[in-house]
C-alpha atoms as a PDB file:
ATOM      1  CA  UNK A   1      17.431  15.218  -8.134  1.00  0.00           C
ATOM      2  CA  UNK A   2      15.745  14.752  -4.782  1.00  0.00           C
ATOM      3  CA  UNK A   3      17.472  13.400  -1.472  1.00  0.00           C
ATOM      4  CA  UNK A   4      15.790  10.670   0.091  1.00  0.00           C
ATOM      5  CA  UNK A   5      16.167   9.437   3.709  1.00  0.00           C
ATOM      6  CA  UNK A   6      14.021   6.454   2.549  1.00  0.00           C
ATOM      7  CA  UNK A   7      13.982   5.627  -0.764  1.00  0.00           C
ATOM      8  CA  UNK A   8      17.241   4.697  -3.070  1.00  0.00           C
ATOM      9  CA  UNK A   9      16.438   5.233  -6.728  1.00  0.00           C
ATOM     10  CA  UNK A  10      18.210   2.983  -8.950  1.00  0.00           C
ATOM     11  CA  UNK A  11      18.441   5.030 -12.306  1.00  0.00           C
ATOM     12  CA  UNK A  12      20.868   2.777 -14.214  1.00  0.00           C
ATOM     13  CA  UNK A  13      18.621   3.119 -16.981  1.00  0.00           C
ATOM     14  CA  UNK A  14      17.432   6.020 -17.511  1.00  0.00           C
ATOM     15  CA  UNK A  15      13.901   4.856 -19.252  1.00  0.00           C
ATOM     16  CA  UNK A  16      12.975   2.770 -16.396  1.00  0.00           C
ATOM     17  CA  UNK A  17      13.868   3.560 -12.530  1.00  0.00           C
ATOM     18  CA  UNK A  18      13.774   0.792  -9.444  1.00  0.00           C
ATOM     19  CA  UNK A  19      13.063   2.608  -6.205  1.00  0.00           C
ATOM     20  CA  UNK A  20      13.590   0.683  -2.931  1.00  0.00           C
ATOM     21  CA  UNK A  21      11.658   1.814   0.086  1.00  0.00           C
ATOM     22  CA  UNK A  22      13.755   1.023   3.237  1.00  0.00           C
ATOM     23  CA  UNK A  23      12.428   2.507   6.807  1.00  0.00           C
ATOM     24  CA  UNK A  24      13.663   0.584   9.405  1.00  0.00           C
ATOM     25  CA  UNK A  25      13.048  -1.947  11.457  1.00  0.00           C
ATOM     26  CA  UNK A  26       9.695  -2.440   9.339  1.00  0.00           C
ATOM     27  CA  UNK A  27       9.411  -0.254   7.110  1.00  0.00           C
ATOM     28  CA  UNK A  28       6.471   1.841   8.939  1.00  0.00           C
ATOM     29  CA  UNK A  29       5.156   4.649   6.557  1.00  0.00           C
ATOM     30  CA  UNK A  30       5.446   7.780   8.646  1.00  0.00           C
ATOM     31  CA  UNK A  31       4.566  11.446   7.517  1.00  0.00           C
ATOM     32  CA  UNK A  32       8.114  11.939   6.313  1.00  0.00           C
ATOM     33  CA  UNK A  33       7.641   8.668   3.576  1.00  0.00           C
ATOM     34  CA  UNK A  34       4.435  10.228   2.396  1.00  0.00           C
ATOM     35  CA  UNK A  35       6.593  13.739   1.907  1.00  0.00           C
ATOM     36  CA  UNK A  36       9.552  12.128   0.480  1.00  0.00           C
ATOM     37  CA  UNK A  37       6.878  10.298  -1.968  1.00  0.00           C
ATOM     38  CA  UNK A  38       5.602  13.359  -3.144  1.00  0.00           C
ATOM     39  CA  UNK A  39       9.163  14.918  -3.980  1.00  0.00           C
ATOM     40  CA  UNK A  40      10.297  11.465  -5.952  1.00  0.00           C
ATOM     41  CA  UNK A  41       6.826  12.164  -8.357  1.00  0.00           C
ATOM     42  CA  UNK A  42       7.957  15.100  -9.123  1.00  0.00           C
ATOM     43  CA  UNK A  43      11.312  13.892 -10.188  1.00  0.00           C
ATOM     44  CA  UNK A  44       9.187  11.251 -12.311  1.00  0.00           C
ATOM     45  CA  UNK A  45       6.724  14.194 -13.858  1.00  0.00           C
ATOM     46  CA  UNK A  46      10.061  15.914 -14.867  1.00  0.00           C
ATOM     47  CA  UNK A  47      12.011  13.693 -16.473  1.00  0.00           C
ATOM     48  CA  UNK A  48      10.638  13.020 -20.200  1.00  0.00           C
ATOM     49  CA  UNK A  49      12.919   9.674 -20.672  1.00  0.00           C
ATOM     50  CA  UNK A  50      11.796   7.582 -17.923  1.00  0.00           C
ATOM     51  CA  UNK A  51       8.812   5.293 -19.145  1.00  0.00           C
ATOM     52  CA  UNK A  52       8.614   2.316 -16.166  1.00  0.00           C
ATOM     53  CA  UNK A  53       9.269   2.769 -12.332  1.00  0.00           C
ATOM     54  CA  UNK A  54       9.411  -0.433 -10.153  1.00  0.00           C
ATOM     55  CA  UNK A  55       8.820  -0.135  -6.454  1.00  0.00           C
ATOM     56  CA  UNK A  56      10.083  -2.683  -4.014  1.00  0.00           C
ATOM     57  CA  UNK A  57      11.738  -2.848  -0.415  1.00  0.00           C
ATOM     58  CA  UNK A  58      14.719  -3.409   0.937  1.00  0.00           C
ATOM     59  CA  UNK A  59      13.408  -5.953   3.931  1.00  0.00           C
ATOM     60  CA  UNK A  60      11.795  -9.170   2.417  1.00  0.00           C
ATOM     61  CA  UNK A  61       9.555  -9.363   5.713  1.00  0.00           C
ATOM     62  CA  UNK A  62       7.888  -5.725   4.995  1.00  0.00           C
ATOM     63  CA  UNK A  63       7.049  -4.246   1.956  1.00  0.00           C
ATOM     64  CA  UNK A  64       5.078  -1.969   3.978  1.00  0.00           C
ATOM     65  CA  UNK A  65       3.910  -2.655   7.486  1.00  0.00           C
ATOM     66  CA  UNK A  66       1.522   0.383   7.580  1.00  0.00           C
ATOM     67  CA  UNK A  67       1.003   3.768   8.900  1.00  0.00           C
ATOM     68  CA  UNK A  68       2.134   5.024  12.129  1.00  0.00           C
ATOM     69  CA  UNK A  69      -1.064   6.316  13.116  1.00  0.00           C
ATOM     70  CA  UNK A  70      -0.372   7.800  16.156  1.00  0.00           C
ATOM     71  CA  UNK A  71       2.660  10.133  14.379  1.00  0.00           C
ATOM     72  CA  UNK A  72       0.634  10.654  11.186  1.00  0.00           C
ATOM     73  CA  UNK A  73      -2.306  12.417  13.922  1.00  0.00           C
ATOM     74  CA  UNK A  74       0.037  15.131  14.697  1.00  0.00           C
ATOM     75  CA  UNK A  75      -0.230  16.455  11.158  1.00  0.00           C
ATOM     76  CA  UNK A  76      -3.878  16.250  10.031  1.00  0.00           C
ATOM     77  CA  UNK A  77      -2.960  17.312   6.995  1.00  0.00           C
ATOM     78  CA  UNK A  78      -1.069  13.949   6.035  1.00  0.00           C
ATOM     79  CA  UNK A  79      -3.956  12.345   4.067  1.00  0.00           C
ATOM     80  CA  UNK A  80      -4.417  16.135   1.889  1.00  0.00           C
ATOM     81  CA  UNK A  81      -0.615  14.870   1.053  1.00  0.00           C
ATOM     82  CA  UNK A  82      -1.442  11.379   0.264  1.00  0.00           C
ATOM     83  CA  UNK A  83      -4.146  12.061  -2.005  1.00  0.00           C
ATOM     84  CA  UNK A  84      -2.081  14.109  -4.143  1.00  0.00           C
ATOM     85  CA  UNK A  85       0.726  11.729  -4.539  1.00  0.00           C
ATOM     86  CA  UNK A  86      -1.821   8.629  -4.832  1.00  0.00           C
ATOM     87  CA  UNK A  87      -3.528  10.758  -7.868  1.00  0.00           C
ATOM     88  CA  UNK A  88      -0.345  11.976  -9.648  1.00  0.00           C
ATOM     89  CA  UNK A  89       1.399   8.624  -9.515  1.00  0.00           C
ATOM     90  CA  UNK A  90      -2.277   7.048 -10.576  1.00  0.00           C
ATOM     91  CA  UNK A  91      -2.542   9.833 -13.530  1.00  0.00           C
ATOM     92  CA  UNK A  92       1.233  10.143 -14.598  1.00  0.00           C
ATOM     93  CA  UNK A  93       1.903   9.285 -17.670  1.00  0.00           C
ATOM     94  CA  UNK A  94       4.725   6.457 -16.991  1.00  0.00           C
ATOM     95  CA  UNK A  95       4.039   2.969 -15.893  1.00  0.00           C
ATOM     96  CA  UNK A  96       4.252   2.158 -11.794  1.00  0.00           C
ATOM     97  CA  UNK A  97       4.693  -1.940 -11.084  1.00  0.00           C
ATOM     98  CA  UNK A  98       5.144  -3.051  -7.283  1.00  0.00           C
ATOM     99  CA  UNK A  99       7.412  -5.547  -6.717  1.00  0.00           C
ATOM    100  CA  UNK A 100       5.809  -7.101  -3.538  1.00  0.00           C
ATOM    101  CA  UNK A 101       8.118  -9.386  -0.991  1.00  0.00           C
ATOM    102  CA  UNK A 102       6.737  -9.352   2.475  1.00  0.00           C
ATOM    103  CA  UNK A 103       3.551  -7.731   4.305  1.00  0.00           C
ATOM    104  CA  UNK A 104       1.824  -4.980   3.030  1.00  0.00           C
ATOM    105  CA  UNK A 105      -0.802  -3.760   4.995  1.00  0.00           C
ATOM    106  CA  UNK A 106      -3.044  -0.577   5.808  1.00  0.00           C
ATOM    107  CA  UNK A 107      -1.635   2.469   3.241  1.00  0.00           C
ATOM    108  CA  UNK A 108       1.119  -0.173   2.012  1.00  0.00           C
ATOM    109  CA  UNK A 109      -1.700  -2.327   0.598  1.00  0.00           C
ATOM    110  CA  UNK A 110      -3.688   1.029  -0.586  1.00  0.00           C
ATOM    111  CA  UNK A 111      -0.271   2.512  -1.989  1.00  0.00           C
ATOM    112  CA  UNK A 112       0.470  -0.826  -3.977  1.00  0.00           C
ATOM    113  CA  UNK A 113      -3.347  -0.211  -5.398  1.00  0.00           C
ATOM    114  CA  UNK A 114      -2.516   3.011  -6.287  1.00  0.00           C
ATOM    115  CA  UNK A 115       0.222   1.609  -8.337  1.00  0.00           C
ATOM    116  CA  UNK A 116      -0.532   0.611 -12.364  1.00  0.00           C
ATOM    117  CA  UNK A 117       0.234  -3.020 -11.427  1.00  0.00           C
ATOM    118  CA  UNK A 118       1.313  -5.310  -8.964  1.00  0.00           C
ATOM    119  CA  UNK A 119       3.345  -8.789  -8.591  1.00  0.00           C
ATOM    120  CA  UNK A 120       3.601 -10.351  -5.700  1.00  0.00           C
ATOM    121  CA  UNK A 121       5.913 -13.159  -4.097  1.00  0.00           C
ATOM    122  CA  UNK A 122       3.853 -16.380  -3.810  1.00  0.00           C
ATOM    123  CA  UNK A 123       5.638 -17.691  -0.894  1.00  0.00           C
ATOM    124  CA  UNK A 124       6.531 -14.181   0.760  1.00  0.00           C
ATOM    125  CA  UNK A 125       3.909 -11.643   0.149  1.00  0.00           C
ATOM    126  CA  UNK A 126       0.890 -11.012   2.645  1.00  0.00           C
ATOM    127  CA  UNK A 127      -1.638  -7.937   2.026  1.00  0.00           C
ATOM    128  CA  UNK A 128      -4.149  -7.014   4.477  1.00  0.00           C
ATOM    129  CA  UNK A 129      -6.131  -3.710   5.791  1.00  0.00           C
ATOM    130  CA  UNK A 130      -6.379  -3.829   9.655  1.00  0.00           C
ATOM    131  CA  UNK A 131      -8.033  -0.541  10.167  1.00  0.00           C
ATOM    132  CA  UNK A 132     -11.224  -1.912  10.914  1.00  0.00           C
ATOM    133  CA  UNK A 133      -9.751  -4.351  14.306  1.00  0.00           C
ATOM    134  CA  UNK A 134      -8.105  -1.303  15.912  1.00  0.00           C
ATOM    135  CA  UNK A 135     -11.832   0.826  15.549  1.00  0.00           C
ATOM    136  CA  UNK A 136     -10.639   2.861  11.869  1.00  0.00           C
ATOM    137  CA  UNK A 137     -12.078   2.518   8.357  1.00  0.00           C
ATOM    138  CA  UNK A 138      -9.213   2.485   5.819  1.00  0.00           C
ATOM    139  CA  UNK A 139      -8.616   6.354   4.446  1.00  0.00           C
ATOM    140  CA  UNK A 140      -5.758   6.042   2.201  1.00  0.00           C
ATOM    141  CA  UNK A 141      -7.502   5.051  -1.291  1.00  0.00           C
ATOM    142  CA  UNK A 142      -8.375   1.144  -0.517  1.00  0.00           C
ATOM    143  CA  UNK A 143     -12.636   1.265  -0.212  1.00  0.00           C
ATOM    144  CA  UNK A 144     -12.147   3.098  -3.792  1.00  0.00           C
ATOM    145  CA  UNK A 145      -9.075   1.424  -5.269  1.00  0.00           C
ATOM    146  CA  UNK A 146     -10.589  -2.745  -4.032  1.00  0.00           C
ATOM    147  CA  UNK A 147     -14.224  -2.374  -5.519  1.00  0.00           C
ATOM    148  CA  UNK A 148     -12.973  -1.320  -8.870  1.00  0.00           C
ATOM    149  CA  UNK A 149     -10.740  -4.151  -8.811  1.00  0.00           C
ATOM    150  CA  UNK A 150     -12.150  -6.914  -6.887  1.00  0.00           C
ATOM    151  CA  UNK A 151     -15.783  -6.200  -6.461  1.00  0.00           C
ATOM    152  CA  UNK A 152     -18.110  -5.030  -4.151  1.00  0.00           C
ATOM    153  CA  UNK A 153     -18.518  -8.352  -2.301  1.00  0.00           C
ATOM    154  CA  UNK A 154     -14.985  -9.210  -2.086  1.00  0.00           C
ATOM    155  CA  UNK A 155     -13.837  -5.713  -1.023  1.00  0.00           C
ATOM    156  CA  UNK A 156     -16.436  -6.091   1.720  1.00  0.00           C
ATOM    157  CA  UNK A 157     -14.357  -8.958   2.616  1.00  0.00           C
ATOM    158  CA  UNK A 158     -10.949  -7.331   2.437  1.00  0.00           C
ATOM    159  CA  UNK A 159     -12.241  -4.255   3.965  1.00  0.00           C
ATOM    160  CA  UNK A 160     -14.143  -5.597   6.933  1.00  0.00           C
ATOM    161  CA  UNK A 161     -12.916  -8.496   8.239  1.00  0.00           C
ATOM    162  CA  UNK A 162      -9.100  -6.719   8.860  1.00  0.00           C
ATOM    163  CA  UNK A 163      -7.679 -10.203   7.590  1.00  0.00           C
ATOM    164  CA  UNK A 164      -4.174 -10.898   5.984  1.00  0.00           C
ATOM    165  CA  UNK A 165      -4.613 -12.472   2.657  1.00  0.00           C
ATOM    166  CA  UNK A 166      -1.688 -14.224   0.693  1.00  0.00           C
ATOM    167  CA  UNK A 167      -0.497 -13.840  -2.311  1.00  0.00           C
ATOM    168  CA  UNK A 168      -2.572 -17.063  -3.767  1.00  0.00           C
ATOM    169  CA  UNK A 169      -5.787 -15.545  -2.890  1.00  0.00           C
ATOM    170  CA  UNK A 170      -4.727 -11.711  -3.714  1.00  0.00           C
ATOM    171  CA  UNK A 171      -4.164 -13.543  -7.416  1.00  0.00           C
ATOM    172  CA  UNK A 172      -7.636 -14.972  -7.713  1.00  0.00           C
ATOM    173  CA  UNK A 173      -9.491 -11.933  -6.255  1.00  0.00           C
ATOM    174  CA  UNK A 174      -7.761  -9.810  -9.121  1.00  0.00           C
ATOM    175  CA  UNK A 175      -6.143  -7.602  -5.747  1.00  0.00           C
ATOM    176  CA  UNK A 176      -2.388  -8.276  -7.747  1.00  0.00           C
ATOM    177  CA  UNK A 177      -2.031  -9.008 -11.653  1.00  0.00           C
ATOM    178  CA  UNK A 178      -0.408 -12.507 -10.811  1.00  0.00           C
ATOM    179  CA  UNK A 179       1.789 -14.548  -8.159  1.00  0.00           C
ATOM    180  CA  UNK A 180       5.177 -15.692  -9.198  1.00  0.00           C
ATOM    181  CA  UNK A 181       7.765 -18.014  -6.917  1.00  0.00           C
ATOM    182  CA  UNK A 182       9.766 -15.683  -5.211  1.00  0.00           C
ATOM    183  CA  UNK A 183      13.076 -16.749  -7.299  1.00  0.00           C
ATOM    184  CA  UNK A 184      11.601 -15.688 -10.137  1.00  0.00           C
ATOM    185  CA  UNK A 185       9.802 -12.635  -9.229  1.00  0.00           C
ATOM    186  CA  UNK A 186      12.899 -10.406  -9.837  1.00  0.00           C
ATOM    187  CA  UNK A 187      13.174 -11.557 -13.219  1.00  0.00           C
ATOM    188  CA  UNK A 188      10.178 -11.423 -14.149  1.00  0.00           C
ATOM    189  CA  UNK A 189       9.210  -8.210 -13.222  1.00  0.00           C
ATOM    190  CA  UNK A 190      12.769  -6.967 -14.983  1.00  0.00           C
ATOM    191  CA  UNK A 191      12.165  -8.698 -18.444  1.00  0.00           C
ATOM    192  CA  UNK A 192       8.339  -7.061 -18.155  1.00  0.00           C
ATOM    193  CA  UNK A 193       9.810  -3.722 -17.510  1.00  0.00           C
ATOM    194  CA  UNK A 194      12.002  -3.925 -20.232  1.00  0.00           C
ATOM    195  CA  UNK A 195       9.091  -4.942 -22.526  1.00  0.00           C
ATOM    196  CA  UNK A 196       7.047  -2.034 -21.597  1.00  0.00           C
ATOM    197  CA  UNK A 197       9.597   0.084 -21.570  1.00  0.00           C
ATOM    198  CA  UNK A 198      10.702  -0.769 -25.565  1.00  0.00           C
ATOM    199  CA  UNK A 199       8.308   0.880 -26.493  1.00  0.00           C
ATOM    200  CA  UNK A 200       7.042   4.297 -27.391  1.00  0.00           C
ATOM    201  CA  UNK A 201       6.279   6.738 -23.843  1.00  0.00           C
ATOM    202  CA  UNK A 202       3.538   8.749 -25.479  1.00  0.00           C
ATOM    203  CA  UNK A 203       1.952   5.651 -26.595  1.00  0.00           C
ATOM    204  CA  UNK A 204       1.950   4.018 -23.053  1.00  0.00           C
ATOM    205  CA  UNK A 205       0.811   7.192 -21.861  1.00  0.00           C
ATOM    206  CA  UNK A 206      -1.649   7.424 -23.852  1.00  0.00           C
ATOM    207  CA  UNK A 207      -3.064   3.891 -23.129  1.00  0.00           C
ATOM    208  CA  UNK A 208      -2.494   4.362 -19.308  1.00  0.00           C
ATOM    209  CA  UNK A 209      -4.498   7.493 -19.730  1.00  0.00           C
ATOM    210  CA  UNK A 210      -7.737   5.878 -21.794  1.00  0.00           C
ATOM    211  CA  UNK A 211      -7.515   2.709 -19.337  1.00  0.00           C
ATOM    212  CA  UNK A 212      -8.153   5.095 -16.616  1.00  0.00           C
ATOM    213  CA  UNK A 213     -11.169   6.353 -17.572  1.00  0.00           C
ATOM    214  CA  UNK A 214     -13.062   3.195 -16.238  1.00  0.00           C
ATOM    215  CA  UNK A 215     -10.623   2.008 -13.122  1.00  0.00           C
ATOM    216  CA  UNK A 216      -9.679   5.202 -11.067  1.00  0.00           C
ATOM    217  CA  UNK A 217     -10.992   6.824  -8.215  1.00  0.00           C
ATOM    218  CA  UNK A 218     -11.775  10.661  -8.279  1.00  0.00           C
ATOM    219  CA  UNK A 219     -10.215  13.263  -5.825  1.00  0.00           C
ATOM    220  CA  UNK A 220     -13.435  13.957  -4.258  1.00  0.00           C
ATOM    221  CA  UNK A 221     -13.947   9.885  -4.149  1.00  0.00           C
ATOM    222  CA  UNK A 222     -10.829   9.331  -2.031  1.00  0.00           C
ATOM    223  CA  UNK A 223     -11.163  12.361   0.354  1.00  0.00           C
ATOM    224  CA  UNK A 224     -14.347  11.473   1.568  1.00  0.00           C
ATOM    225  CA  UNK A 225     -12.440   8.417   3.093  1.00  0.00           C
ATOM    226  CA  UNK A 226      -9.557  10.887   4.156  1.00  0.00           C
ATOM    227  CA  UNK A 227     -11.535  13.116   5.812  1.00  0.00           C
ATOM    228  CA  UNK A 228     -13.415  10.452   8.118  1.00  0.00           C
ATOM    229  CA  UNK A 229      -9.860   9.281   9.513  1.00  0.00           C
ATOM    230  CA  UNK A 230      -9.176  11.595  12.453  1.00  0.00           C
ATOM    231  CA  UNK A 231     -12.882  12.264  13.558  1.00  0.00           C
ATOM    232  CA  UNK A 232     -12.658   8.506  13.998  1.00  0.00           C
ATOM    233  CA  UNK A 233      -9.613   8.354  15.453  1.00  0.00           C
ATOM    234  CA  UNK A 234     -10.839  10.249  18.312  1.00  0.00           C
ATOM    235  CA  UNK A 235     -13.671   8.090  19.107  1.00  0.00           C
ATOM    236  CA  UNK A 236     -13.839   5.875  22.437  1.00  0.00           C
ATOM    237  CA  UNK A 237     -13.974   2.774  20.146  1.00  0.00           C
ATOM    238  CA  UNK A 238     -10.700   3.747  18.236  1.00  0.00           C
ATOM    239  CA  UNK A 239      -9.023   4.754  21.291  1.00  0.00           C
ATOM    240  CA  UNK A 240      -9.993   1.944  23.205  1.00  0.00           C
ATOM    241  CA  UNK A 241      -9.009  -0.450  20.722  1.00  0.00           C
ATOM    242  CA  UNK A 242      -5.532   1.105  19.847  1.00  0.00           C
ATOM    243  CA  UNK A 243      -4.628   1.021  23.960  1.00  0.00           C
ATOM    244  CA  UNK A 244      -4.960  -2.466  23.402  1.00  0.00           C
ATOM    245  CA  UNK A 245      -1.682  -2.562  20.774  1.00  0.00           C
ATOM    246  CA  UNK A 246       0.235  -0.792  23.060  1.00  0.00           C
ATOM    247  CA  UNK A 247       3.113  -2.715  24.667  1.00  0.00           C
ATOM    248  CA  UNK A 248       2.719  -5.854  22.474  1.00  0.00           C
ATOM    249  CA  UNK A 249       4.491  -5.099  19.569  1.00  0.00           C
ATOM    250  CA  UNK A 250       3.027  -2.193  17.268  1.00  0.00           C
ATOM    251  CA  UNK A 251       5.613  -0.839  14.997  1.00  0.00           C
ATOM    252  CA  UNK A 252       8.575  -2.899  16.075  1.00  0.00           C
ATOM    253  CA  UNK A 253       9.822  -6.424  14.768  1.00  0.00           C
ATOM    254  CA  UNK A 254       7.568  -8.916  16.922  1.00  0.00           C
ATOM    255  CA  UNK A 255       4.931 -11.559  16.350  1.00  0.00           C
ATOM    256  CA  UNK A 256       2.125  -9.023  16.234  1.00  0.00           C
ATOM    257  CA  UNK A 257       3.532  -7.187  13.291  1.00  0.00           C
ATOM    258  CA  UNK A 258       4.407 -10.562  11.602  1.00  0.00           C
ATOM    259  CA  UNK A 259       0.517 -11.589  12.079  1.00  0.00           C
ATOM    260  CA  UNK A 260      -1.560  -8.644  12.539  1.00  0.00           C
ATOM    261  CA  UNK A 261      -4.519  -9.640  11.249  1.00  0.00           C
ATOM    262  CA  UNK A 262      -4.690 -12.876  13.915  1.00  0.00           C
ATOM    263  CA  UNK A 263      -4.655 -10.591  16.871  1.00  0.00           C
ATOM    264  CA  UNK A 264      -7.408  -8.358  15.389  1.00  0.00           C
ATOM    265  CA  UNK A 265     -10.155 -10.233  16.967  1.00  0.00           C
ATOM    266  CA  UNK A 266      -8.544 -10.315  20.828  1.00  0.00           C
ATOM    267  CA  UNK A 267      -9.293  -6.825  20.958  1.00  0.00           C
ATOM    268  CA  UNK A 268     -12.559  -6.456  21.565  1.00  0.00           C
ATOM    269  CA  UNK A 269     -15.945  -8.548  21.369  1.00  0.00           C
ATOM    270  CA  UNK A 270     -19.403  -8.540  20.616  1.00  0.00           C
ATOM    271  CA  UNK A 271     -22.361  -9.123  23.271  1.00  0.00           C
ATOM    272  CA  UNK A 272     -22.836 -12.472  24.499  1.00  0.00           C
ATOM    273  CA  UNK A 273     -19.052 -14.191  22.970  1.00  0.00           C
ATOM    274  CA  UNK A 274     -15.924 -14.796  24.353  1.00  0.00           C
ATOM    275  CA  UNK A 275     -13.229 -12.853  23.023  1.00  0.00           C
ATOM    276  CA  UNK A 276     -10.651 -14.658  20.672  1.00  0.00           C
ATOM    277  CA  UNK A 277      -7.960 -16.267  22.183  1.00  0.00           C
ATOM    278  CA  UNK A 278      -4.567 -13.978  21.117  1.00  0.00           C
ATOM    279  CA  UNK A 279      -2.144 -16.080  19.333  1.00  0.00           C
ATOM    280  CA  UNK A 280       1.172 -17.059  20.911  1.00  0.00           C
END
C-alpha cells in the first residue's frame, strides 16, 4: 500500500475505494500530486477486488485549483508523467467517478475528464481552463478529452475564452454526466457506486474497455499538447502575462483564485480597446 502526503484512500470496502485529494490551502496540483497519482494507479491495477474508485476533495471551495506552473517548469518531464497516469486511469479496467464540490480548473478540469464520469455540485462546482488568459494552451488532456465530449464548437468555447463555467452549463454541454444539489450529491454518487459495483468486474471492464474505442484520446493525441507547454511557456506573451498574476493572489486563498476566469481579460488587450476593468 502506497503512502500519500495528499491523498487519503478510504478502503472500507474493499470493491470500491473513495480517495480524497487534500493539498492545502487550495488544493494546487504540484509535481509531487501528479507522482503520488501515479503510485495510487498502481495500487488500483494491483488489486483484483476493487471495481469503483470515487475521487473527491477535502476543501468544498477547490476540487482542484490547477497546476502550479511555475514549480511544474522545473521538471519538464511532469507532463511525460501525466500522460501516463491520465491513460492508465482512462484504460484501467475499474470504474473512476469524480465527485466535484468546488473549482476545478486547468489539469483539475482535464484530470476530472480523464475520469470515466463525473457529478458535480449544482450550487458549488465551477470548471474552467485558464491557460489561454495567462498566454498557455491547455496540455494536460482537455483539447482531446472536451471535443469528444462536447464538440468541436463548444470546446472552442471552453478552450478559448479561459471562462469558468458552472455546474448548470457543464450539465447541458455534456462536460459532467449530470448536476445534483449539493445535499444530495454524496448520496447519490454512493448508491451509484454501489450499483456499479454489484456487479461483475470483468464485465464492467469489459464494457469500459469497448466504450473506449470511440471516446478516448491516443498517447500520441495528448502529447502533442504536452509537448507545446514549455516552448510556450517561455514565450514573451506567456511571460508577460504570468508577471501580471504575481502579487495578486495566484496559488493562495484570495479573490483571484475564487474567480479566475473574471480577471483573465485585465491582463492584456487587443489593438485599439481598453483593457477590462479587474474585478474587486
Amino acid at each position: 500500500m502506497t503512502n500519500s502526503s495528499q491523498f487519503t484512500t478510504d478502503r472500507t470496502h474493499p470493491v470500491r475505494w473513495t480517495i480524497t485529494f487534500s493539498n492545502p490551502p487550495i488544493n494546487m496540483f504540484i509535481p509531487e500530486t501528479i507522482e503520488e497519482l501515479r503510485a495510487l494507479m498502481t495500487d488500483i491495477e494491483a488489486d483484483p477486488s476493487v471495481k469503483v474508485v470515487v475521487f473527491q476533495s477535502a476543501n468544498p471551495d477547490f476540487f482542484v485549483a490547477h497546476l502550479d506552473v511555475a514549480k511544474a517548469a522545473k521538471q519538464p518531464n511532469v507532463l511525460d508523467l501525466w500522460r501516463d497516469f491520465v491513460l492508465r486511469l482512462s484504460s484501467a479496467p475499474v470504474v473512476s467517478i469524480a465527485k466535484v464540490r468546488g473549482r476545478t480548473r486547468g489539469i483539475g478540469n482535464e484530470f476530472v475528464l480523464a475520469c470515466d464520469m463525473r457529478f458535480a455540485s449544482r450550487q458549488n462546482a465551477l470548471f474552467g481552463q485558464p491557460e489561454i488568459g495567462v498566454g498557455l494552451i491547455p496540455g494536460g488532456g482537455a483539447l482531446e478529452w472536451l471535443p469528444r465530449l462536447v464538440g468541436r464548437s463548444r470546446a472552442l468555447e471552453i478552450a478559448l475564452s479561459g471562462d469558468d463555467f458552472d455546474a448548470d452549463i457543464a450539465e447541458r454541454y455534456g462536460w459532467v454526466n449530470r448536476t445534483l444539489d449539493d445535499d444530495v450529491l454524496d448520496s447519490f454518487v454512493d448508491t451509484f457506486a454501489r450499483r456499479l459495483a454489484s456487479f461483475d468486474r470483468e464485465v464492467l471492464a469489459a464494457a469500459k474497455e469497448q466504450i473506449n474505442r470511440f471516446g478516448m484520446p491516443t498517447a500520441g493525441e495528448l502529447q502533442s499538447s504536452n509537448d507545446m507547454i514549455f516552448s510556450i511557456l517561455a514565450g514573451p506573451s506567456a511571460q508577460a502575462r504570468r508577471a501580471k498574476i504575481r502579487g495578486i493572489g495566484y496559488g493562495v486563498p484570495s479573490d483571484f483564485e475564487l474567480n479566475f476566469g473574471r480577471y483573465l481579460t485585465s491582463f492584456g488587450r487587443t489593438d485599439g480597446e481598453a483593457t477590462v476593468r479587474q474585478p474587486g
